[in-house]
C-alpha atoms as a PDB file:
ATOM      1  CA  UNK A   1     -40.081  22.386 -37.317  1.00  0.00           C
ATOM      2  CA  UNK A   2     -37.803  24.979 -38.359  1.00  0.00           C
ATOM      3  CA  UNK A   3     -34.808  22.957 -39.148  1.00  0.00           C
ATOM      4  CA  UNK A   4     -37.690  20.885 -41.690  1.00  0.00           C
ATOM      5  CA  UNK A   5     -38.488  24.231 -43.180  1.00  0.00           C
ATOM      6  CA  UNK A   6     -35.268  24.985 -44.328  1.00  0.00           C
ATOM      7  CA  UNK A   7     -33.382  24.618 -47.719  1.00  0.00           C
ATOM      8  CA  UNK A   8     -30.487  22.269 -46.146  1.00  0.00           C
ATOM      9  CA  UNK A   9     -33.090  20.178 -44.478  1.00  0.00           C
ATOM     10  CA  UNK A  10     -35.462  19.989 -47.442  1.00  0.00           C
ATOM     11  CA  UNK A  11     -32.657  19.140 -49.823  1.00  0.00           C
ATOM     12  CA  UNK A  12     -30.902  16.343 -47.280  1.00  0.00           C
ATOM     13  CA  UNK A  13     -34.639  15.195 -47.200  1.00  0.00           C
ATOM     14  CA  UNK A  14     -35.204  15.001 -51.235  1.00  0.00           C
ATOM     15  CA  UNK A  15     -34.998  11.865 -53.461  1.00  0.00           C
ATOM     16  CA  UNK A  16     -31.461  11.620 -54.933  1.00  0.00           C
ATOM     17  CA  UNK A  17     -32.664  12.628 -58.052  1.00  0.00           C
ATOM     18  CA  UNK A  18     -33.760  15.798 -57.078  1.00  0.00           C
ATOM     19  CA  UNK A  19     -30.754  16.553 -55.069  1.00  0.00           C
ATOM     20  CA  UNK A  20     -28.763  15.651 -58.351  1.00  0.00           C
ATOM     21  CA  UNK A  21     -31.261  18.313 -60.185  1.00  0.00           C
ATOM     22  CA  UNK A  22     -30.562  21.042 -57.279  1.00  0.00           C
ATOM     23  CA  UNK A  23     -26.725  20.064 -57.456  1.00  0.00           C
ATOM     24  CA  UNK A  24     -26.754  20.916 -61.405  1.00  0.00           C
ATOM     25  CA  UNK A  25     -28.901  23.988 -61.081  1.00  0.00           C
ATOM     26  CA  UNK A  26     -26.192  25.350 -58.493  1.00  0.00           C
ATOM     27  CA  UNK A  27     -23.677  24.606 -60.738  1.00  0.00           C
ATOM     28  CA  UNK A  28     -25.174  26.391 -63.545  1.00  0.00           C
ATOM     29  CA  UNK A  29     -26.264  29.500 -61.456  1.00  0.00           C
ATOM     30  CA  UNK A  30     -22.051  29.576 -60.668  1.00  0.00           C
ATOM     31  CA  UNK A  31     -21.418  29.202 -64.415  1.00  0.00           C
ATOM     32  CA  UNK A  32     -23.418  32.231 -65.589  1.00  0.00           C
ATOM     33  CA  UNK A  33     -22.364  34.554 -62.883  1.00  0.00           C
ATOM     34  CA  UNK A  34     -19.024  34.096 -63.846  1.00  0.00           C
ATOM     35  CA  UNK A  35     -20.083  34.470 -67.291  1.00  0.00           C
ATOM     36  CA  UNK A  36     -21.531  37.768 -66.568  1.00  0.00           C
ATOM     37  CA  UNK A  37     -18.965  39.282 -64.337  1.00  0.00           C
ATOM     38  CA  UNK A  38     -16.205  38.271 -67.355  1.00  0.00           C
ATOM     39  CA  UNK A  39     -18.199  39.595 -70.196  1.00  0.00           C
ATOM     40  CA  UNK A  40     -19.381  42.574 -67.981  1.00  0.00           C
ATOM     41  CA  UNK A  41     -15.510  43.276 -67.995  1.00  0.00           C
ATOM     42  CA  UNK A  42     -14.454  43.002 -71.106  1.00  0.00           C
ATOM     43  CA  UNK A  43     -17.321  44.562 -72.725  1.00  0.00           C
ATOM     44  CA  UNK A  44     -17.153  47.459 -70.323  1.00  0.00           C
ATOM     45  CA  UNK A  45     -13.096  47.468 -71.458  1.00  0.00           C
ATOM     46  CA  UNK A  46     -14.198  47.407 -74.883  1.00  0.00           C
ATOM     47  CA  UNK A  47     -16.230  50.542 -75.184  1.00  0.00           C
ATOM     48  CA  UNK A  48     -13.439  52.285 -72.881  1.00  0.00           C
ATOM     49  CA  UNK A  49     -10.877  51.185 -75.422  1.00  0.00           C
ATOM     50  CA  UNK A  50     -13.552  52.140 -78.509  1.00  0.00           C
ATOM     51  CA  UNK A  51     -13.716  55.729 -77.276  1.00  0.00           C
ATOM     52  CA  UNK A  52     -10.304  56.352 -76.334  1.00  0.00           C
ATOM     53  CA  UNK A  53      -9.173  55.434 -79.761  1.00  0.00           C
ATOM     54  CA  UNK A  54     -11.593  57.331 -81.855  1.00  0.00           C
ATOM     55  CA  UNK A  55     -11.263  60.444 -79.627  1.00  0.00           C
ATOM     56  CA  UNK A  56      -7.176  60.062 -80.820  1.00  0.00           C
ATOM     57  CA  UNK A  57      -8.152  59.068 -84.142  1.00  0.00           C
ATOM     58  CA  UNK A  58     -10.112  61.821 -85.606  1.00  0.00           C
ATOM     59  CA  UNK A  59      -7.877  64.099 -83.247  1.00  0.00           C
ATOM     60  CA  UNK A  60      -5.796  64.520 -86.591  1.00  0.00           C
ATOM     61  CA  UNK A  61      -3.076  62.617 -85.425  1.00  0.00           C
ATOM     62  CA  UNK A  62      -0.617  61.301 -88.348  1.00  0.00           C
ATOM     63  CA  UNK A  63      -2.221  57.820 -89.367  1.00  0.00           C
ATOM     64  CA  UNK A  64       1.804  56.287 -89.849  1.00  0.00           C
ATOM     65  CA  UNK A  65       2.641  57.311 -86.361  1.00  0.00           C
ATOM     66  CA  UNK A  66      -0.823  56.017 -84.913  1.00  0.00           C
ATOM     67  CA  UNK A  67       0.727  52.639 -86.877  1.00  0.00           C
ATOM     68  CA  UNK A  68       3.620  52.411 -85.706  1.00  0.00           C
ATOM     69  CA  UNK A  69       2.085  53.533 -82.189  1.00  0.00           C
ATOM     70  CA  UNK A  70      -0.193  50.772 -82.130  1.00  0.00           C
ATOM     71  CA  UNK A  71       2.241  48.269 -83.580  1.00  0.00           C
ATOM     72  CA  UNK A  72       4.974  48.559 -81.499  1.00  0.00           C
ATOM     73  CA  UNK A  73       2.772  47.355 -78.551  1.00  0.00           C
ATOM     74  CA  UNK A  74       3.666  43.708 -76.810  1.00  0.00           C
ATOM     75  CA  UNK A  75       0.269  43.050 -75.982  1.00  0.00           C
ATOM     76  CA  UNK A  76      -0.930  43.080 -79.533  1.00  0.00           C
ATOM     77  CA  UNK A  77      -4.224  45.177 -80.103  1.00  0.00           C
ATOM     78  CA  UNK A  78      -8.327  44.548 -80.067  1.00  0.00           C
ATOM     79  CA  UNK A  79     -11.355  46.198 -81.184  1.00  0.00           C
ATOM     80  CA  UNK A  80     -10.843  49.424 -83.537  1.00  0.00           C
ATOM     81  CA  UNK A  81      -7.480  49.320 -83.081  1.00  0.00           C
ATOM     82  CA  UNK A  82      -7.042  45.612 -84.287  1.00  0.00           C
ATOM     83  CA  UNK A  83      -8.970  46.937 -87.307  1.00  0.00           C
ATOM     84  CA  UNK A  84      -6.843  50.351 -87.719  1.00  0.00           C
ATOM     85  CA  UNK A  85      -3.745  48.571 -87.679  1.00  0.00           C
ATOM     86  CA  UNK A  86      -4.664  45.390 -90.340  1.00  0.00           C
ATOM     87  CA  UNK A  87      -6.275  47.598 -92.453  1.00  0.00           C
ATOM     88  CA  UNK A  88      -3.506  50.094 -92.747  1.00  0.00           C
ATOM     89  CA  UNK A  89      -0.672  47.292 -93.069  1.00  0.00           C
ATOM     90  CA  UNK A  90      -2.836  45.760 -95.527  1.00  0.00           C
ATOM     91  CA  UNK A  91      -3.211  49.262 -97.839  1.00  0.00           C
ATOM     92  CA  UNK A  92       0.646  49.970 -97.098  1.00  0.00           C
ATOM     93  CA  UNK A  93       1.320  45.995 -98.441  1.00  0.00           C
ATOM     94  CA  UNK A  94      -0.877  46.508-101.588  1.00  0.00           C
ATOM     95  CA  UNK A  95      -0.187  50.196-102.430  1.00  0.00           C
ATOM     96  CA  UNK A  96       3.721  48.908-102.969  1.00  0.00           C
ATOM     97  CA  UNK A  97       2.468  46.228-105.024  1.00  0.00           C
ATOM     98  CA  UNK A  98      -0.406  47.641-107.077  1.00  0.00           C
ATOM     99  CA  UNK A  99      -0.330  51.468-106.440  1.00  0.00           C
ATOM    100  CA  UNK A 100      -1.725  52.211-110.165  1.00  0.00           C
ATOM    101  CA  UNK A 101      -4.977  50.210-109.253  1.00  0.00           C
ATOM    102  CA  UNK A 102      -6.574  51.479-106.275  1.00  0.00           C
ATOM    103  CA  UNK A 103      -9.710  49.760-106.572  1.00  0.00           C
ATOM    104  CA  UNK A 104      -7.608  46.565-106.076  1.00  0.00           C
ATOM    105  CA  UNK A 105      -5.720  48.043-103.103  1.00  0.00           C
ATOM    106  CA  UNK A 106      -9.073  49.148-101.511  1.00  0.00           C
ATOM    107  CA  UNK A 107     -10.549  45.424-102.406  1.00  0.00           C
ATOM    108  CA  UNK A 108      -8.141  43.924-100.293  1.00  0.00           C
ATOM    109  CA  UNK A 109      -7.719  46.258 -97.403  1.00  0.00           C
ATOM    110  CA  UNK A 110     -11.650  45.688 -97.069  1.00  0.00           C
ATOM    111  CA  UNK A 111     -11.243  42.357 -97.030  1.00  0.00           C
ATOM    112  CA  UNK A 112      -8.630  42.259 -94.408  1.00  0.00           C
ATOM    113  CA  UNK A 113     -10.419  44.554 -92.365  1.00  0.00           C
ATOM    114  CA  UNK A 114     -13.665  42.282 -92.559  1.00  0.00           C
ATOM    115  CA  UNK A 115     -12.124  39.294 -91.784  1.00  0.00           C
ATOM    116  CA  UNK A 116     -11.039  41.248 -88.281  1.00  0.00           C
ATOM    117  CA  UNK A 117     -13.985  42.463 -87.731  1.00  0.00           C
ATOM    118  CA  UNK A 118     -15.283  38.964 -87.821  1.00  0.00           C
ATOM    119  CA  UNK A 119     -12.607  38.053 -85.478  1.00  0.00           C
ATOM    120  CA  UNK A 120     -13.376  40.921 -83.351  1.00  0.00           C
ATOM    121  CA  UNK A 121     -17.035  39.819 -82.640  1.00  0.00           C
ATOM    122  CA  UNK A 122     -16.346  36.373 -82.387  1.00  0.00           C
ATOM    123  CA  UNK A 123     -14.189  37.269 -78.910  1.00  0.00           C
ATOM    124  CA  UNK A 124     -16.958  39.916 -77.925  1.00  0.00           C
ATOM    125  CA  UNK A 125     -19.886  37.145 -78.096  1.00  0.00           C
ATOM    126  CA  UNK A 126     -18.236  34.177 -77.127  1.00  0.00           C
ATOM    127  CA  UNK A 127     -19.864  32.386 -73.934  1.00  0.00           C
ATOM    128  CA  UNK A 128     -23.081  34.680 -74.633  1.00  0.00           C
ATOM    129  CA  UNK A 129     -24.574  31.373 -76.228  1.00  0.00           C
ATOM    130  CA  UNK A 130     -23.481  29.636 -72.800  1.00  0.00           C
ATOM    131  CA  UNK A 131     -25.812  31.986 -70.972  1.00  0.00           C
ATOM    132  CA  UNK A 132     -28.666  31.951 -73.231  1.00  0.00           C
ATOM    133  CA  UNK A 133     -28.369  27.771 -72.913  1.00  0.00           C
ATOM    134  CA  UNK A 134     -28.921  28.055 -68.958  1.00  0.00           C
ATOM    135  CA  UNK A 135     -31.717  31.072 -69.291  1.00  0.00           C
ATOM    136  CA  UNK A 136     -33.442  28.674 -71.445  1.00  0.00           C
ATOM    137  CA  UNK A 137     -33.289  25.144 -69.953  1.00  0.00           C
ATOM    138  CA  UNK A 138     -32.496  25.674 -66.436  1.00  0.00           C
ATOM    139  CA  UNK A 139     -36.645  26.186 -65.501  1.00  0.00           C
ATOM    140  CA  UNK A 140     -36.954  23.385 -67.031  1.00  0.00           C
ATOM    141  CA  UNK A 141     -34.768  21.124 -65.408  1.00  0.00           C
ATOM    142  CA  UNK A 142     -36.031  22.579 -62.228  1.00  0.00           C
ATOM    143  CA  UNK A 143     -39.485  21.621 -63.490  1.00  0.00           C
ATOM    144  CA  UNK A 144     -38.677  17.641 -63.810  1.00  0.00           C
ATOM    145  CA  UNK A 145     -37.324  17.947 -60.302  1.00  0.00           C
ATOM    146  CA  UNK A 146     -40.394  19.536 -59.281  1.00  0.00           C
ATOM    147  CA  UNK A 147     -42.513  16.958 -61.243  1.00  0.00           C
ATOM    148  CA  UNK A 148     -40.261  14.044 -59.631  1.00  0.00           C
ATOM    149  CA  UNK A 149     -40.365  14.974 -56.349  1.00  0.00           C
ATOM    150  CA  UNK A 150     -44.318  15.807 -56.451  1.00  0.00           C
ATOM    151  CA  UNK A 151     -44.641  12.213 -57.764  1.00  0.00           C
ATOM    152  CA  UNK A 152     -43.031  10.542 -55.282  1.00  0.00           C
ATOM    153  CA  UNK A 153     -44.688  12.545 -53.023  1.00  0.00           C
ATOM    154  CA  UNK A 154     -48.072  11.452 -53.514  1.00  0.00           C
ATOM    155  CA  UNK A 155     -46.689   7.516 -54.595  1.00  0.00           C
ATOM    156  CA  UNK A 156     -45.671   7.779 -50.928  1.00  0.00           C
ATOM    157  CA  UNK A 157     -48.979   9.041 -49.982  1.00  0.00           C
ATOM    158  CA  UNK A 158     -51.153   6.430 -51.799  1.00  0.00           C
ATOM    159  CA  UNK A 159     -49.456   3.622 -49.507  1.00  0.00           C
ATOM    160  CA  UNK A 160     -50.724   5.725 -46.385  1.00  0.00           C
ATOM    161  CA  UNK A 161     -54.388   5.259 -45.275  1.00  0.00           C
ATOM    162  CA  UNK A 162     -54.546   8.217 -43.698  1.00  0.00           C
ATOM    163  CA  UNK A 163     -53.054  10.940 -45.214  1.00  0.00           C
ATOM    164  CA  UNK A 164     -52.780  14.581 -43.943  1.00  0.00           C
ATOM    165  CA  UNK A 165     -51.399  17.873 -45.049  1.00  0.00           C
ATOM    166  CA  UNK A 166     -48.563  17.302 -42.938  1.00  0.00           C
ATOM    167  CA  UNK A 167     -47.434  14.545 -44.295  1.00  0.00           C
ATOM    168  CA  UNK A 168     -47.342  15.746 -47.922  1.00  0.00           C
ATOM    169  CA  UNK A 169     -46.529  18.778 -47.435  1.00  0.00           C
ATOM    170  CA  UNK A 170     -42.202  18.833 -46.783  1.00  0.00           C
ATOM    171  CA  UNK A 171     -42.437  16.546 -49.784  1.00  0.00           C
ATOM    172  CA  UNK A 172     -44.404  18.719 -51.895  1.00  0.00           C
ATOM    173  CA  UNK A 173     -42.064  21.995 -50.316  1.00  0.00           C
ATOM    174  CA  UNK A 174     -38.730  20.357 -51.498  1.00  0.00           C
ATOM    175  CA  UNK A 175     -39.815  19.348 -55.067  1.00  0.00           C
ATOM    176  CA  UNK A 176     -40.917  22.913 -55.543  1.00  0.00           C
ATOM    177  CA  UNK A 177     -37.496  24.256 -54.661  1.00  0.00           C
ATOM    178  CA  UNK A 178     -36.159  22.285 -57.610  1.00  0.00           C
ATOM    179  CA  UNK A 179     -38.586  24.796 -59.577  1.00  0.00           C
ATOM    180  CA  UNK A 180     -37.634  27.720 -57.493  1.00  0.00           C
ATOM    181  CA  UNK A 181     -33.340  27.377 -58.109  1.00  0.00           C
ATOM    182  CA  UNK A 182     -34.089  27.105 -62.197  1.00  0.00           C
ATOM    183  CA  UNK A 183     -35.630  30.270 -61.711  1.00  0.00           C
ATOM    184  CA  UNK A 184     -32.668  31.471 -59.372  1.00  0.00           C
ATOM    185  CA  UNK A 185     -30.256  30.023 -62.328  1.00  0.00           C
ATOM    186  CA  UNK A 186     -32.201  31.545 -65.086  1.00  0.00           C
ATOM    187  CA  UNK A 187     -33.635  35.073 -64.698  1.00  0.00           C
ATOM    188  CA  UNK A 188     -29.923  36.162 -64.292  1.00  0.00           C
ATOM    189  CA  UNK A 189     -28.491  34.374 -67.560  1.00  0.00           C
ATOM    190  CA  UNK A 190     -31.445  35.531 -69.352  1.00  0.00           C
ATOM    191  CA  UNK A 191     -30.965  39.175 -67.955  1.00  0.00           C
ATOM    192  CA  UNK A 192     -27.022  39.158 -69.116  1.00  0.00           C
ATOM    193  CA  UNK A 193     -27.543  37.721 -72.139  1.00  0.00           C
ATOM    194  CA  UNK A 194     -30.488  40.271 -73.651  1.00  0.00           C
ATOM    195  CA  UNK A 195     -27.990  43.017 -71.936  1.00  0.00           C
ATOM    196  CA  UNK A 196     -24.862  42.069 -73.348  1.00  0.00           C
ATOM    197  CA  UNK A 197     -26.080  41.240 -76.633  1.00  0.00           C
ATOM    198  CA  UNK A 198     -27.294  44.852 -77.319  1.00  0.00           C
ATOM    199  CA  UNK A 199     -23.824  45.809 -75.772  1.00  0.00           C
ATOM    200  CA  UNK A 200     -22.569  43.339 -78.771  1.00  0.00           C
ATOM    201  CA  UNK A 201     -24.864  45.048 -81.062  1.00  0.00           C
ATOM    202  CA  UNK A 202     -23.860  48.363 -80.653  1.00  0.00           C
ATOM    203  CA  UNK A 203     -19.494  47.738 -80.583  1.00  0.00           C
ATOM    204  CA  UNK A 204     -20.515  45.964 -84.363  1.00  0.00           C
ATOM    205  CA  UNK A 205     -22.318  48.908 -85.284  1.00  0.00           C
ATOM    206  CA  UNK A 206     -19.232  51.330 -84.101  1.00  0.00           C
ATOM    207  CA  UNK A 207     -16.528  49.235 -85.525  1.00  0.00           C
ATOM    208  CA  UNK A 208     -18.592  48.785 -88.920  1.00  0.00           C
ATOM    209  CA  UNK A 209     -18.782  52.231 -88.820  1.00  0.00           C
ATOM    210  CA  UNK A 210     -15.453  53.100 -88.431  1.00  0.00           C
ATOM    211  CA  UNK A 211     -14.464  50.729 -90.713  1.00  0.00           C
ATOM    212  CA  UNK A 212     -16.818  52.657 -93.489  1.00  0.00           C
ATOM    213  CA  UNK A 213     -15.638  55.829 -92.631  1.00  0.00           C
ATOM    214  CA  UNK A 214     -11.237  54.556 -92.622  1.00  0.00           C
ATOM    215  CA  UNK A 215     -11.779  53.067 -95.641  1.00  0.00           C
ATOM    216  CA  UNK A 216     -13.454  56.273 -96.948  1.00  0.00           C
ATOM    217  CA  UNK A 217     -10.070  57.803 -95.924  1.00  0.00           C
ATOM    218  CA  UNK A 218      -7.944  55.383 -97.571  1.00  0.00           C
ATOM    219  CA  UNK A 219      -9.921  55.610-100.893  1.00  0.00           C
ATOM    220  CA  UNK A 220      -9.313  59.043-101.090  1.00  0.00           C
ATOM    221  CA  UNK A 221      -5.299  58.795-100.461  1.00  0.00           C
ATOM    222  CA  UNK A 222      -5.192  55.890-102.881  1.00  0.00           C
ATOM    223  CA  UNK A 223      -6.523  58.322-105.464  1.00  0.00           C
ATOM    224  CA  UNK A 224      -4.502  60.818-104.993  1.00  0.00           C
ATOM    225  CA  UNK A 225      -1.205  58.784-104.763  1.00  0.00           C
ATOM    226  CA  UNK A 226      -2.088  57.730-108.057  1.00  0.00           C
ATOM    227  CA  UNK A 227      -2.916  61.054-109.512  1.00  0.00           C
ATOM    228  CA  UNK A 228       0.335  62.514-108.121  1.00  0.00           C
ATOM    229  CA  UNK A 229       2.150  59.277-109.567  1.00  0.00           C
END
């Protein structure tokens, strides 16, 4: 009785379909938790990284040594520093070329920096859509197992004369664990996706910030290197 009871007895005892539903629904369960441990990582690296570099930032540093800092590194940059570094190149590049216009110098270092940005946030939310996909559908694939299983349950039943609880019960019991795993495989998508996507949220807001506030810097220095010129 115990071995029937059991979820490797009740799934070698389901219709193939269902085992095919309780297969997927595994397989999706694996594919968000490795979702979630990846983006927990990098998100948790990316507000480490955030901090760091505006705590050095607005430490008064020189910004053409934080350039050629943050240039000279192999592994390239992300994140505030991605945007530091294009939008500084970027006003460097134009100020040679059109230092007597500074609102077309500030034009295109915007531009450059927004176009990083979107880069930026396309890394930080990638496979987020991935998780909200299994929070969403994975109760209800789990509820067509459920539904086949409790059908051929009782299609099995109708060709009995006389039926008892036992009988339809283990079928009844291993349909509703096709129910029970898209819960299993959803609650924790759904759970890391709402919690990352605030995470999202709030690195946009920073970097949109701090793109505001650089630019605000730049402005200033591109009026006064005209002024002086």
């Amino acid at each position: 009785m115990q071995a029937e009871i059991s979820f490797i007895g009740l799934f070698l005892q389901a219709s193939l379909l269902v085992k095919f539903v309780m297969l997927a629904l595994l397989s999706l369960s694996i594919m968000s938790w490795a979702v979630i441990l990846q983006r927990r990582k990098l998100l948790t690296g990316a507000r480490s990284k955030s901090q760091r570099f505006e705590d050095k930032f607005w430490s008064g540093v020189d910004l053409n040594r934080l350039y050629k800092e943050l240039s000279a590194r192999p592994e390239g940059n992300t994140g505030l520093e991605s945007l530091f570094v294009t939008g500084f190149k970027e006003y460097s590049r134009l100020t040679k070329l059109n230092g007597r216009v500074p609102d077309a110098v500030m034009d295109g270092t915007s531009r450059a920096m927004r176009v990083t940005l979107s880069r930026e946030m396309e890394k930080l939310e990638t496979h987020l859509p991935l998780l909200a996909t299994i929070g969403s559908t994975s109760p209800y694939i789990g509820l067509f197992g459920t539904v086949w299983g409790i059908m051929n349950s009782f299609i099995a039943l109708g060709a009995v004369e006389n039926a008892t609880l036992a009988m339809v019960a283990p079928g009844i019991a291993e349909a509703l664990i096709a129910t029970a795993m898209g819960l299993f495989a959803a609650i924790p998508a759904v759970i890391g996706y709402n919690r990352f996507s605030t995470q999202v949220d709030k690195l946009e807001m920073a970097y949109a910030n701090f793109m505001e506030e650089f630019s605000s810097i730049l402005h200033r220095q591109a009026y006064s290197e005209k002024d002086e010129a």
